[in-house]
C-alpha atoms as a PDB file:
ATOM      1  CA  UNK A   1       0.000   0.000   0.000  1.00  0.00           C
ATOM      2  CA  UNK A   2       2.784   2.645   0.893  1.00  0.00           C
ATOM      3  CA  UNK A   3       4.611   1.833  -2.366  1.00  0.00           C
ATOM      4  CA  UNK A   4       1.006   2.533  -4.242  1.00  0.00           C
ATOM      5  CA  UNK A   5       1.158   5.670  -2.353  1.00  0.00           C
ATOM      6  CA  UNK A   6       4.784   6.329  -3.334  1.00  0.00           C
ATOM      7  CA  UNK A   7       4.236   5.800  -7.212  1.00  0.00           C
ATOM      8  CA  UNK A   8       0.794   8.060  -6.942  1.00  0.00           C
ATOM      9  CA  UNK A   9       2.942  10.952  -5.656  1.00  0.00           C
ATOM     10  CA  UNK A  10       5.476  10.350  -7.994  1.00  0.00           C
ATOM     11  CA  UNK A  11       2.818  10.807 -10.919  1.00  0.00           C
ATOM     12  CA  UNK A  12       1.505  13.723  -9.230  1.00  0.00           C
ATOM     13  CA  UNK A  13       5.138  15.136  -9.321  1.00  0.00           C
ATOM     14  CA  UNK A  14       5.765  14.298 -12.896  1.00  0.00           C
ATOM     15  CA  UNK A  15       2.361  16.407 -13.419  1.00  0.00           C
ATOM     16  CA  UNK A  16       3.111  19.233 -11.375  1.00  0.00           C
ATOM     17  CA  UNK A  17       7.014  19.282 -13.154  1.00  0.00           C
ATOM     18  CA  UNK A  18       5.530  19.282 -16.719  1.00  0.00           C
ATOM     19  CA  UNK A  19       2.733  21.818 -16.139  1.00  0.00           C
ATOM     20  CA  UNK A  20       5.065  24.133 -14.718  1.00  0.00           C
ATOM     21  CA  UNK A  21       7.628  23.639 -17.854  1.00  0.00           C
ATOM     22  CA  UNK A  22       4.493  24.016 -20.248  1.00  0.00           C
ATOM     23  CA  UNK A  23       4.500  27.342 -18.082  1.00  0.00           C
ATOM     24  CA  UNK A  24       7.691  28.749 -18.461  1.00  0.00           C
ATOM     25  CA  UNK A  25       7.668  28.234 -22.620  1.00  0.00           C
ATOM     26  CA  UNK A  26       4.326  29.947 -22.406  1.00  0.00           C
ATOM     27  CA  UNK A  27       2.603  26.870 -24.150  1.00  0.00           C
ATOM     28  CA  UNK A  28      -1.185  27.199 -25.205  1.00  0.00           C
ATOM     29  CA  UNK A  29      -3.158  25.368 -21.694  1.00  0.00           C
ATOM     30  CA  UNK A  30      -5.709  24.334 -24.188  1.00  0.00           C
ATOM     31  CA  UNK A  31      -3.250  22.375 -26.315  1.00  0.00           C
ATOM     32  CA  UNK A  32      -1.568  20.882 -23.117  1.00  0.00           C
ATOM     33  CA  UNK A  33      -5.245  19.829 -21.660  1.00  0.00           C
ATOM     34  CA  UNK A  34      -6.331  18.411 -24.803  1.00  0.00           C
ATOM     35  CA  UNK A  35      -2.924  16.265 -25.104  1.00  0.00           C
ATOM     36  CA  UNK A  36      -2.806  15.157 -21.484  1.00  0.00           C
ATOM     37  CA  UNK A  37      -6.592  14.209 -21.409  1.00  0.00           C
ATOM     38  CA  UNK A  38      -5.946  12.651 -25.173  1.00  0.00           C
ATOM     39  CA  UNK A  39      -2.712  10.358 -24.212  1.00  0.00           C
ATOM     40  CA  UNK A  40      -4.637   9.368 -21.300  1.00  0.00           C
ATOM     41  CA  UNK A  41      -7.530   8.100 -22.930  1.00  0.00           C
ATOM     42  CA  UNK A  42      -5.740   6.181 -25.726  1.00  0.00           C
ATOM     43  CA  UNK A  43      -3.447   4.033 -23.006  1.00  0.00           C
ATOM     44  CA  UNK A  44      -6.396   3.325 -21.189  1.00  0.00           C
ATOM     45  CA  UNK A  45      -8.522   2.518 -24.072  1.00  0.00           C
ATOM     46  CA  UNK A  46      -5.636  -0.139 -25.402  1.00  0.00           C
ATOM     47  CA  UNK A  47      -5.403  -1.621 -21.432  1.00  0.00           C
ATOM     48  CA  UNK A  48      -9.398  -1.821 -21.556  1.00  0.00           C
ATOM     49  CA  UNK A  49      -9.523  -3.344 -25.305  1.00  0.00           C
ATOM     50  CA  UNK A  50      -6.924  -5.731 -23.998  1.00  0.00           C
ATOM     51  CA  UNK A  51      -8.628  -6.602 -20.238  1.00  0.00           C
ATOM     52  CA  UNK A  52     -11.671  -6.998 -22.534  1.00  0.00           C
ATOM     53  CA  UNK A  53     -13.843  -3.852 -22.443  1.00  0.00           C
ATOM     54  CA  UNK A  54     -17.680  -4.456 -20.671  1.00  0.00           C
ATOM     55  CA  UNK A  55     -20.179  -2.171 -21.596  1.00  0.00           C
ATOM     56  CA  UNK A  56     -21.336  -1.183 -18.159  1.00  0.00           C
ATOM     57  CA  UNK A  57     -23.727   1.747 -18.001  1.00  0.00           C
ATOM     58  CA  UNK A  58     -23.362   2.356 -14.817  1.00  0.00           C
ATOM     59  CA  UNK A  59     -19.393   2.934 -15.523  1.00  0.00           C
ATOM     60  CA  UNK A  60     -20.440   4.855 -18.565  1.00  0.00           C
ATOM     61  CA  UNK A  61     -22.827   7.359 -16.472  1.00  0.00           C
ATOM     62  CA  UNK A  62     -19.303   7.834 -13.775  1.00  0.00           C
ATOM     63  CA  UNK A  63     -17.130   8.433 -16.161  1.00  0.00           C
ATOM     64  CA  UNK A  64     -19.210  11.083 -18.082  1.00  0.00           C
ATOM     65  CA  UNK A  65     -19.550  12.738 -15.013  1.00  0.00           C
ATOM     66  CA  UNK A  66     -15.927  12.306 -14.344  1.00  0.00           C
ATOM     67  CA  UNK A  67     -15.030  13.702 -17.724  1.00  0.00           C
ATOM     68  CA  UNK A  68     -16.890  16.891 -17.328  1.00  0.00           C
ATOM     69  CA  UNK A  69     -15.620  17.830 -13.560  1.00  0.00           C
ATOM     70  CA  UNK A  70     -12.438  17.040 -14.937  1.00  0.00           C
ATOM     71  CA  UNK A  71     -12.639  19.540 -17.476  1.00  0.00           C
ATOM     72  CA  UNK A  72     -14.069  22.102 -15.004  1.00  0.00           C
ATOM     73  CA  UNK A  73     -11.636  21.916 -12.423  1.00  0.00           C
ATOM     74  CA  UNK A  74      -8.878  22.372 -15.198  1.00  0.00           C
ATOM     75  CA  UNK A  75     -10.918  25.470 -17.051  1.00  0.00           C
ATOM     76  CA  UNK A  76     -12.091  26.994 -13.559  1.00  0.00           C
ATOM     77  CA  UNK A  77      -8.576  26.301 -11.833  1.00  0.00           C
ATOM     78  CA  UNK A  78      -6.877  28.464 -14.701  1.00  0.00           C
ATOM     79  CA  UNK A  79      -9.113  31.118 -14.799  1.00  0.00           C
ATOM     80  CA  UNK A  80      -8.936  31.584 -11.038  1.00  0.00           C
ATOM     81  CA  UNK A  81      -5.237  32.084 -11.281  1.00  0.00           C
ATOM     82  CA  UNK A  82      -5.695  34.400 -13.638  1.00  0.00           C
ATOM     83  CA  UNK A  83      -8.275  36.670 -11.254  1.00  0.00           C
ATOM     84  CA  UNK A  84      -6.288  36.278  -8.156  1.00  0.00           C
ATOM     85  CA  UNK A  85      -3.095  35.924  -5.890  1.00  0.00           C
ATOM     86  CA  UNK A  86      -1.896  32.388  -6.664  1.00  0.00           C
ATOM     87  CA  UNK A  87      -0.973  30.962  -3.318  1.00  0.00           C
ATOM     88  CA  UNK A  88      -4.314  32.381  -1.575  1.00  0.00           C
ATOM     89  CA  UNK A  89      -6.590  30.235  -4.851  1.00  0.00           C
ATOM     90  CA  UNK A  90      -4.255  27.413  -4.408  1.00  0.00           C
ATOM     91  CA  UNK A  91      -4.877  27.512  -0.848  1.00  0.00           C
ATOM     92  CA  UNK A  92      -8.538  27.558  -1.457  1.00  0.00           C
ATOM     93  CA  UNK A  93      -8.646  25.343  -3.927  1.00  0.00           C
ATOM     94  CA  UNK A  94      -6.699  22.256  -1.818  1.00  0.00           C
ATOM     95  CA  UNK A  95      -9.430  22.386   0.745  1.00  0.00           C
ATOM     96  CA  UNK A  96     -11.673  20.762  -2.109  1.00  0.00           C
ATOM     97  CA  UNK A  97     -10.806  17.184  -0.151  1.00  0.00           C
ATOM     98  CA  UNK A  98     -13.263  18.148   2.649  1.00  0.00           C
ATOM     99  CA  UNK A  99     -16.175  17.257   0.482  1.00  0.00           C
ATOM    100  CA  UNK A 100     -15.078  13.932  -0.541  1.00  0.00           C
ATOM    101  CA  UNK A 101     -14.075  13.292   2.904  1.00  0.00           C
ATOM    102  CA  UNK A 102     -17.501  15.006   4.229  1.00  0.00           C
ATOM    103  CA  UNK A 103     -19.343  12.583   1.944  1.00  0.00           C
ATOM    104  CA  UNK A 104     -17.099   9.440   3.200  1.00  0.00           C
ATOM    105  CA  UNK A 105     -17.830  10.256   6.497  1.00  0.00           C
ATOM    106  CA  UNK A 106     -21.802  11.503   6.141  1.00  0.00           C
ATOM    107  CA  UNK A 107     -23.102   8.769   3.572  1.00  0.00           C
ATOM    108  CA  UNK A 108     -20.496   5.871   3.734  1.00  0.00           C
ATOM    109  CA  UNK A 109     -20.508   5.892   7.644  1.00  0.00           C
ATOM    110  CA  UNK A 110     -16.479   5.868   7.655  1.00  0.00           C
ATOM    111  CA  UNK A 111     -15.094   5.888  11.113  1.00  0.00           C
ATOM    112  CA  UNK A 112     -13.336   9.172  12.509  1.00  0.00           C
ATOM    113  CA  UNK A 113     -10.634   8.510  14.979  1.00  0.00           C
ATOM    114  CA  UNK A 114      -8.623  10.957  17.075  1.00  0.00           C
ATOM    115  CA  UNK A 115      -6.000  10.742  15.111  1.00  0.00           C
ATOM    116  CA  UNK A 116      -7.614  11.347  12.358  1.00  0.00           C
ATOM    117  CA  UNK A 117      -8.955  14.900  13.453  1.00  0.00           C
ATOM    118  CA  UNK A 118      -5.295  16.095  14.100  1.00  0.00           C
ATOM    119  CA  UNK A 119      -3.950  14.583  11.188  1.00  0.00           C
ATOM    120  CA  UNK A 120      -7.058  16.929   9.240  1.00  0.00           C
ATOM    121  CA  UNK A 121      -6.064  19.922  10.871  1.00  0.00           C
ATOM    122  CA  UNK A 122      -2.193  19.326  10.436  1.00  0.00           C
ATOM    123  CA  UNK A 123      -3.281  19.055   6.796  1.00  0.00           C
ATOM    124  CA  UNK A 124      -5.566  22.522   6.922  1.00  0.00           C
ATOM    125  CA  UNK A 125      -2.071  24.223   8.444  1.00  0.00           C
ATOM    126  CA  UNK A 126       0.489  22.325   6.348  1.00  0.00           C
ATOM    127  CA  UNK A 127      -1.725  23.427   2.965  1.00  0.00           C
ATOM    128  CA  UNK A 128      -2.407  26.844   3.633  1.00  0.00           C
ATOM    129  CA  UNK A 129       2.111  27.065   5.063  1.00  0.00           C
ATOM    130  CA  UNK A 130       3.124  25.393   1.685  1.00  0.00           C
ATOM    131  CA  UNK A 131       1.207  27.759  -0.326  1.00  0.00           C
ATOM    132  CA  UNK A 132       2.042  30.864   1.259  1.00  0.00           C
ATOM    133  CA  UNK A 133       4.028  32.753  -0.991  1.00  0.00           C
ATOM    134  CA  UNK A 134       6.678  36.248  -0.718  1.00  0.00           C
ATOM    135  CA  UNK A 135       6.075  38.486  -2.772  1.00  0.00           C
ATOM    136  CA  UNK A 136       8.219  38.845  -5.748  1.00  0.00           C
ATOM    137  CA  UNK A 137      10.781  41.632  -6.186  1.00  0.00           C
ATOM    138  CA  UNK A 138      12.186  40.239  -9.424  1.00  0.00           C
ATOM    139  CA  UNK A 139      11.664  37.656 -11.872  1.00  0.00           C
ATOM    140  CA  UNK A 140      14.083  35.365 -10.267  1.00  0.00           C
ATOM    141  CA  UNK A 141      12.659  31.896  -9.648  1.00  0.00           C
ATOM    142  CA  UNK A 142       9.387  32.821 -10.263  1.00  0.00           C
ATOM    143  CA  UNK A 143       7.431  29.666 -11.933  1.00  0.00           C
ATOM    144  CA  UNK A 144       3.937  29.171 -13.079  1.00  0.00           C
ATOM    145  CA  UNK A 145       0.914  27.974 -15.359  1.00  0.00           C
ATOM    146  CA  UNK A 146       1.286  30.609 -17.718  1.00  0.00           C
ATOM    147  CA  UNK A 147       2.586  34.248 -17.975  1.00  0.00           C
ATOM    148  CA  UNK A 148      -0.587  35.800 -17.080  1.00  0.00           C
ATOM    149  CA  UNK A 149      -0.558  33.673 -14.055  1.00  0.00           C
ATOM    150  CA  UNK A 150       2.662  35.030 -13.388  1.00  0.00           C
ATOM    151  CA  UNK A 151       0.887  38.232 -13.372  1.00  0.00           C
ATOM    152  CA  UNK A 152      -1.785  37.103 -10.953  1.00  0.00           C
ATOM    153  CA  UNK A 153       0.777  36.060  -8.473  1.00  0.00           C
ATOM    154  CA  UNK A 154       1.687  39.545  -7.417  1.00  0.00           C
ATOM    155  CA  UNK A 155      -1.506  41.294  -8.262  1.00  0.00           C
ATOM    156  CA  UNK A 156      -2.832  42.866  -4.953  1.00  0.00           C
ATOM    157  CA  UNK A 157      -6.465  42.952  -5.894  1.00  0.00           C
ATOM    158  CA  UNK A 158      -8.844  40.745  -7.040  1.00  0.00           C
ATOM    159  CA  UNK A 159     -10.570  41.059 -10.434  1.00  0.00           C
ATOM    160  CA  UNK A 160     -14.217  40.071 -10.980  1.00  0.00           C
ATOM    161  CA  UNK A 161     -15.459  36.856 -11.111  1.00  0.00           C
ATOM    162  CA  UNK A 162     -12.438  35.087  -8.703  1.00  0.00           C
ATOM    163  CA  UNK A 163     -14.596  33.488  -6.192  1.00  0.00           C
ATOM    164  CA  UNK A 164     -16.837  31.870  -8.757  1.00  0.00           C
ATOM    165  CA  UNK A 165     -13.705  30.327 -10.490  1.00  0.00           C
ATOM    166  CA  UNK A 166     -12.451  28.945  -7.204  1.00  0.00           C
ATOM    167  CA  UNK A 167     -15.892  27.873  -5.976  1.00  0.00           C
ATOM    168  CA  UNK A 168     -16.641  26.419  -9.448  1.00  0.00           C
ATOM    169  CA  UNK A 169     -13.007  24.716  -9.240  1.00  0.00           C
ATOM    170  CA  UNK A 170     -13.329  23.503  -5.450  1.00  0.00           C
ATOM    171  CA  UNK A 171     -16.384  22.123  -6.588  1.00  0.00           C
ATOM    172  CA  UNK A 172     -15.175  20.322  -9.234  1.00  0.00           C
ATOM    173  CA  UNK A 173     -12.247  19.219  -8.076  1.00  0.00           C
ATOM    174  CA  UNK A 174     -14.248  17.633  -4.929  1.00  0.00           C
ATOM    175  CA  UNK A 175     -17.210  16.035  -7.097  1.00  0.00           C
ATOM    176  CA  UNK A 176     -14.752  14.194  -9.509  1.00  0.00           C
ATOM    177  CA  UNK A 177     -12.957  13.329  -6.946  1.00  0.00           C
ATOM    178  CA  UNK A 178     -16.198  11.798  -4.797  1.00  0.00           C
ATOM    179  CA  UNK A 179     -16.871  10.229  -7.994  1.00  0.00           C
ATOM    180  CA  UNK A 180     -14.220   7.949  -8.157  1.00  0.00           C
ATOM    181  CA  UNK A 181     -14.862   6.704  -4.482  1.00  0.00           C
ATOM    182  CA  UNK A 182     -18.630   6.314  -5.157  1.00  0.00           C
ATOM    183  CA  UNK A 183     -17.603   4.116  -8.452  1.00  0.00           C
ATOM    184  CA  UNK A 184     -15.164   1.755  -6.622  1.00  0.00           C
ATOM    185  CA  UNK A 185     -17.494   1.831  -3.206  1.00  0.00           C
ATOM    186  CA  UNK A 186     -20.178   0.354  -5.756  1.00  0.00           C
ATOM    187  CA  UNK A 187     -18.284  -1.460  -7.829  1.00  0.00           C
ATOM    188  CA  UNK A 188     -14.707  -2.749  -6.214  1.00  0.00           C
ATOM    189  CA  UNK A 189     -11.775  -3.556  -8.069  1.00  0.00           C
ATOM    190  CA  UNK A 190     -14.273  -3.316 -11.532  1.00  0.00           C
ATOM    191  CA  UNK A 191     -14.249  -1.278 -14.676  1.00  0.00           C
ATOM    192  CA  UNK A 192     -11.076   0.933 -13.727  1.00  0.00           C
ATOM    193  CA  UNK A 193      -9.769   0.796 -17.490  1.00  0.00           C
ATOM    194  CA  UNK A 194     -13.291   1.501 -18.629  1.00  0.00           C
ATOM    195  CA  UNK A 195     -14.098   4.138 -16.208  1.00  0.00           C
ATOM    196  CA  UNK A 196     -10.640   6.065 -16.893  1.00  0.00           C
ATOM    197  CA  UNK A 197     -11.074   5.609 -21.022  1.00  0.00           C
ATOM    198  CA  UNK A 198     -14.855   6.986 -21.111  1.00  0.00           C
ATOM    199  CA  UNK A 199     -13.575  10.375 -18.280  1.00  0.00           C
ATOM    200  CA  UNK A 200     -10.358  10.998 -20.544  1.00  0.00           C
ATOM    201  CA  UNK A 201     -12.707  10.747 -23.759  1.00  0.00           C
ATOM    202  CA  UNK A 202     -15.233  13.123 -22.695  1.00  0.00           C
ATOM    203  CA  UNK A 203     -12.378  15.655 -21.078  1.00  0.00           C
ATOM    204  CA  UNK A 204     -10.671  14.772 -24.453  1.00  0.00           C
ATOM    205  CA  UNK A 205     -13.737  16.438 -26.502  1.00  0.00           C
ATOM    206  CA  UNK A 206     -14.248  19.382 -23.933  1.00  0.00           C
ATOM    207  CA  UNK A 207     -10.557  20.605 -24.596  1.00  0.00           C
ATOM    208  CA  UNK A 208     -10.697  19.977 -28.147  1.00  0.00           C
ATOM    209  CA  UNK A 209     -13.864  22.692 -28.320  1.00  0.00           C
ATOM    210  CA  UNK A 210     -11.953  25.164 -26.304  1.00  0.00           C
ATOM    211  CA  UNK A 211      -8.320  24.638 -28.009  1.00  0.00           C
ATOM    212  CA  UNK A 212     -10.304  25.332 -31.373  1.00  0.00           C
ATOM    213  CA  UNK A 213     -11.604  28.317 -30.079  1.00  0.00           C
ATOM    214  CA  UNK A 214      -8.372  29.426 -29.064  1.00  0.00           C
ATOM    215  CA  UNK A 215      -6.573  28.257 -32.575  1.00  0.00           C
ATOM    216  CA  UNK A 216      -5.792  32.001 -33.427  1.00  0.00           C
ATOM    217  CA  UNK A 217      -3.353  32.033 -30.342  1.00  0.00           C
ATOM    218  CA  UNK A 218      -1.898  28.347 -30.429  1.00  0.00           C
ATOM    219  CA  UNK A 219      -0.914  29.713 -34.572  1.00  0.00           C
ATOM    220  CA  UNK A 220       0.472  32.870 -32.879  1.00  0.00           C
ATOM    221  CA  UNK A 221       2.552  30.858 -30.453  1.00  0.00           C
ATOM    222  CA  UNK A 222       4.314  29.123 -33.135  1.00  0.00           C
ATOM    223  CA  UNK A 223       5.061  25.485 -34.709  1.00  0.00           C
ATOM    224  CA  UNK A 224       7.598  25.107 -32.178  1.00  0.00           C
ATOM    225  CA  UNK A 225       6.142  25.915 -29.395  1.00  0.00           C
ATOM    226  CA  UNK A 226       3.243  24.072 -29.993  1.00  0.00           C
ATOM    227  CA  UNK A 227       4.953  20.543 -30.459  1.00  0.00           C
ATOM    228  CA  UNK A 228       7.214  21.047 -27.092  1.00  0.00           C
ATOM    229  CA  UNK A 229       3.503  22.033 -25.476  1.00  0.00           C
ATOM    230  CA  UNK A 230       1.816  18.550 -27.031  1.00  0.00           C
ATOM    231  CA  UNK A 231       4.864  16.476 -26.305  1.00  0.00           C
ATOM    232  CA  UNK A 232       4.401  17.754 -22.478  1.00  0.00           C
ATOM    233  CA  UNK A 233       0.875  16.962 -22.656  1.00  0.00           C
ATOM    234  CA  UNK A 234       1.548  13.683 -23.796  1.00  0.00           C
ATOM    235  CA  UNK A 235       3.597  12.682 -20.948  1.00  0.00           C
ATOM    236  CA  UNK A 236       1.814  14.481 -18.515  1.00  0.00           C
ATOM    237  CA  UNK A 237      -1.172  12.168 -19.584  1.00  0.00           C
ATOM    238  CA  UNK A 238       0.419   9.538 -18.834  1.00  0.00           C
ATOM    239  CA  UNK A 239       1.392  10.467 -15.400  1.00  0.00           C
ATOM    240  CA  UNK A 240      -1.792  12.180 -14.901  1.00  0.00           C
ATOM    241  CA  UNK A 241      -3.748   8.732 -16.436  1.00  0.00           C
ATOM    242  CA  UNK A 242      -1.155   6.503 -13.873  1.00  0.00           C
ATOM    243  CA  UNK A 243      -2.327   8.918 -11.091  1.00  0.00           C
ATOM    244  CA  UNK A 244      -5.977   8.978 -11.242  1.00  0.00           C
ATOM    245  CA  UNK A 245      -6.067   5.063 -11.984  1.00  0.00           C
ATOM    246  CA  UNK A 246      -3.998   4.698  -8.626  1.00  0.00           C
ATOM    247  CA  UNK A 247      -6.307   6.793  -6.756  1.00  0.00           C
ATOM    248  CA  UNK A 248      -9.087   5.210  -7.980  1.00  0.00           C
ATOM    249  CA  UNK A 249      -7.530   1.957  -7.052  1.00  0.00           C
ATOM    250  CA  UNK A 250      -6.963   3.234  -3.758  1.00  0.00           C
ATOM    251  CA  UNK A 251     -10.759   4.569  -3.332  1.00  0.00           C
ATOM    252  CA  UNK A 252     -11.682   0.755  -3.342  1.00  0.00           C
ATOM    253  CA  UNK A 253      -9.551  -0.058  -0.668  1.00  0.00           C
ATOM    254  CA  UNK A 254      -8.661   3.334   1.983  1.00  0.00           C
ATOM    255  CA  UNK A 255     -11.562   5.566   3.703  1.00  0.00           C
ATOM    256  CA  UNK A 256     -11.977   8.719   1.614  1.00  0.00           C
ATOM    257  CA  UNK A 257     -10.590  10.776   5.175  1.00  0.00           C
ATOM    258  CA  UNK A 258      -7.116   9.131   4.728  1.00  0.00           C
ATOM    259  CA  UNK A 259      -6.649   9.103   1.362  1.00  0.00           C
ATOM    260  CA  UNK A 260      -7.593  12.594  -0.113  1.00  0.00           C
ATOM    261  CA  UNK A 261      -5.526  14.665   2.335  1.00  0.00           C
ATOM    262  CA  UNK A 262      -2.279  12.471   2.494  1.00  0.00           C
ATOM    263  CA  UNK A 263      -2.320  12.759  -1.328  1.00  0.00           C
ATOM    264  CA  UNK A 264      -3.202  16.150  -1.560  1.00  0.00           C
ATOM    265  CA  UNK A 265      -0.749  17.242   0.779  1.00  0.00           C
ATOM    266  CA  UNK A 266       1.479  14.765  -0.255  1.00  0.00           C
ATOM    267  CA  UNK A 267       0.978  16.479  -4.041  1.00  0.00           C
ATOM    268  CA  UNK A 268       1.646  20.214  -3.040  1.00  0.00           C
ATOM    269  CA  UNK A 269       4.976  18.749  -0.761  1.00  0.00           C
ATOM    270  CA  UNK A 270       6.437  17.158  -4.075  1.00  0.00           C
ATOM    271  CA  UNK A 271       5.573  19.969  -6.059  1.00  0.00           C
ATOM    272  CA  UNK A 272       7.340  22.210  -4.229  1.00  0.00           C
ATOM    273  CA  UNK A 273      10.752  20.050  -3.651  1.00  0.00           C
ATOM    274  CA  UNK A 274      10.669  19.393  -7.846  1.00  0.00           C
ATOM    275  CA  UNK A 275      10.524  23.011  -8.099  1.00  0.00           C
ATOM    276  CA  UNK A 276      12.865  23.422  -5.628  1.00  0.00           C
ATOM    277  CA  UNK A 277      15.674  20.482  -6.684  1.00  0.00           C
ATOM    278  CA  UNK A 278      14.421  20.982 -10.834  1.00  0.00           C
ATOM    279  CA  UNK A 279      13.573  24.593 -11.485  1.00  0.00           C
ATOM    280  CA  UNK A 280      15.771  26.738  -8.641  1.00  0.00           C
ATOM    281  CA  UNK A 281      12.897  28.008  -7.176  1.00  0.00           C
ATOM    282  CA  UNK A 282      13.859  29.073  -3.332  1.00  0.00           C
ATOM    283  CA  UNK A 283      11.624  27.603  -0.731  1.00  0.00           C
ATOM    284  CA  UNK A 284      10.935  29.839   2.345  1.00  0.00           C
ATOM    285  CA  UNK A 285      10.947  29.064   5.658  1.00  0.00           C
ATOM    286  CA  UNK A 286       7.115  28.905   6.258  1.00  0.00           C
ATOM    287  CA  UNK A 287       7.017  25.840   2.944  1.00  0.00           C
ATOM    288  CA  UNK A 288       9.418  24.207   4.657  1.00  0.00           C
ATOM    289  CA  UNK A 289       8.044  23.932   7.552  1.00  0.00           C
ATOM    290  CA  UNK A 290       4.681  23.379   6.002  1.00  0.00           C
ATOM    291  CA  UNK A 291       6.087  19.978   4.008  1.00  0.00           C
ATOM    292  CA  UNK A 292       7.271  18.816   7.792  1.00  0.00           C
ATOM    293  CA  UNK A 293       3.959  19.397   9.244  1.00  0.00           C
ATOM    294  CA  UNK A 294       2.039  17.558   5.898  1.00  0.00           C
ATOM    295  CA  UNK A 295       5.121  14.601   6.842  1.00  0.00           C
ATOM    296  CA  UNK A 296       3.511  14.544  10.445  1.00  0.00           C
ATOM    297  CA  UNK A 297      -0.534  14.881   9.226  1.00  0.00           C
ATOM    298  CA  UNK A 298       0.183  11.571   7.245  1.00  0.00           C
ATOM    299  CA  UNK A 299       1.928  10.167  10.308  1.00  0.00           C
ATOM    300  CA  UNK A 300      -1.437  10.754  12.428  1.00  0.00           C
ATOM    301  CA  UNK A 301      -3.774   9.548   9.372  1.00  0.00           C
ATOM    302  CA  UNK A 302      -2.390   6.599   8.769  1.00  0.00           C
ATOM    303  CA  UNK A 303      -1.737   5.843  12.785  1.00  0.00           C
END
């Protein structure tokens, strides 16, 4: 189980390092969303095809649902970024793993321990530590999704329409993420290659809508650019396939309270020490800190 946990993170890390390259070129986030969803859903429509794909509605109905929140919670998480101090929405945005754990608790009558409650509210501090952010005096280490999030991240004010993006993406990002414990709670150890292929199809469509809209500035961004940005994608959907599979895998088989803060904490920890070992970014006293609090959370959670 731990080294399930171990190659989960790692995915998530892979993610996180290839989103923020895709940044730092300046790469269309259509393009990138559309290749990452697209890579995803061709390796798990071969491993389906070979497991021998079942046509099971029920499946079908998830993963729909799946596909769509997915494409929310990428389209709502960018936009947020854009309206809005970065480490303040990412902050806001973690705490999406109360409703899945809410739900767990509420509806699938999951026991919470002790230890549990301080490991949740070592997570709440270690989150809101490892996304606090300095404000920047110069362009030095400074890495994210794109340059007008780069923008956002030392933009004092707020500009219309923030809190709907980050409600809209907290909201999202919970739902698809309840969704994949509801599926395996129903169904356990069943249709994981078929519930993946059908979520990365219908995310797969969304982005190709939006990345034709935007075709204007993928042209303006160049040839170049453009195949860097889809050869990112491409690998990031296979990390970002790898990941989801394993949490879904996990969903079957861990209480919803244990595994959706220990991974998202986990997530923002690795994020940080890739940009940190990868990209020179300096890490601050209060991240540091924060990853050795999120080390002690999953300590109590999985006590």
């Amino acid at each position: 189980m731990f080294l399930i946990y171990g190659v989960t993170i790692l995915c998530a890390g892979v993610r996180s390092i290839l989103t923020k390259q895709n940044g730092r070129i300046n790469g269309s986030a259509s393009l990138f969303n559309f290749t990452r969803a697209f890579s995803a859903f061709v390796l798990f429509g071969i491993l389906a095809l070979i497991s021998g794909f079942q046509i099971h509605c029920p499946t079908l109905l998830y993963g729909v649902a799946y596909g769509i929140l997915f494409f929310g919670s990428c389209f709502c998480g960018f936009r947020a970024m854009q309206r809005g101090p970065l480490g303040i929405t990412s902050s806001l945005v973690t705490f999406s793993l109360v409703i899945p754990c809410v739900i767990g608790a509420v509806f699938l009558e999951e026991k919470i321990g002790l230890f549990d409650i301080i490991g949740f509210v070592l997570v709440a501090v270690a989150i809101v530590m490892m996304n606090k952010k300095k404000r920047a005096t110069s362009h030095h280490g400074t890495s994210s999704y794109h340059e007008e999030v780069k923008k956002a991240e030392n933009e004092p004010k707020f500009k219309k329409g923030w809190w709907i993006y980050v409600l809209g993406t907290i909201v999202c990002d919970g739902l698809h993420a309840t969704i994949k414990t509801l599926h395996q709670t129903s169904y356990p150890s069943l249709y994981r290659f078929e519930f993946m292929c059908v979520g990365m199809l219908v995310g797969s469509v969304a982005f190709l809508f939006l990345m034709y809209k935007n075709r204007r500035i993928i042209k303006e961004r160049g040839k170049e650019r453009g195949i860097k940005c889809a050869v990112y994608g491409v690998i990031a959907g296979i990390a970002n396939g790898a990941y989801n599979y394993l949490v879904l895998y996990l969903a079957g088989t861990e209480s919803a309270m244990a595994l959706f803060p220990i991974v998202s904490v986990a997530t923002i920890a690795i994020g940080l020490l890739s940009g940190w070992l990868i990209f020179k970014e300096r890490l601050h006293k209060m991240q540091i800190v924060g990853v050795l609090i999120a080390a002690v959370a999953i300590f109590f959670i999985k006590i």
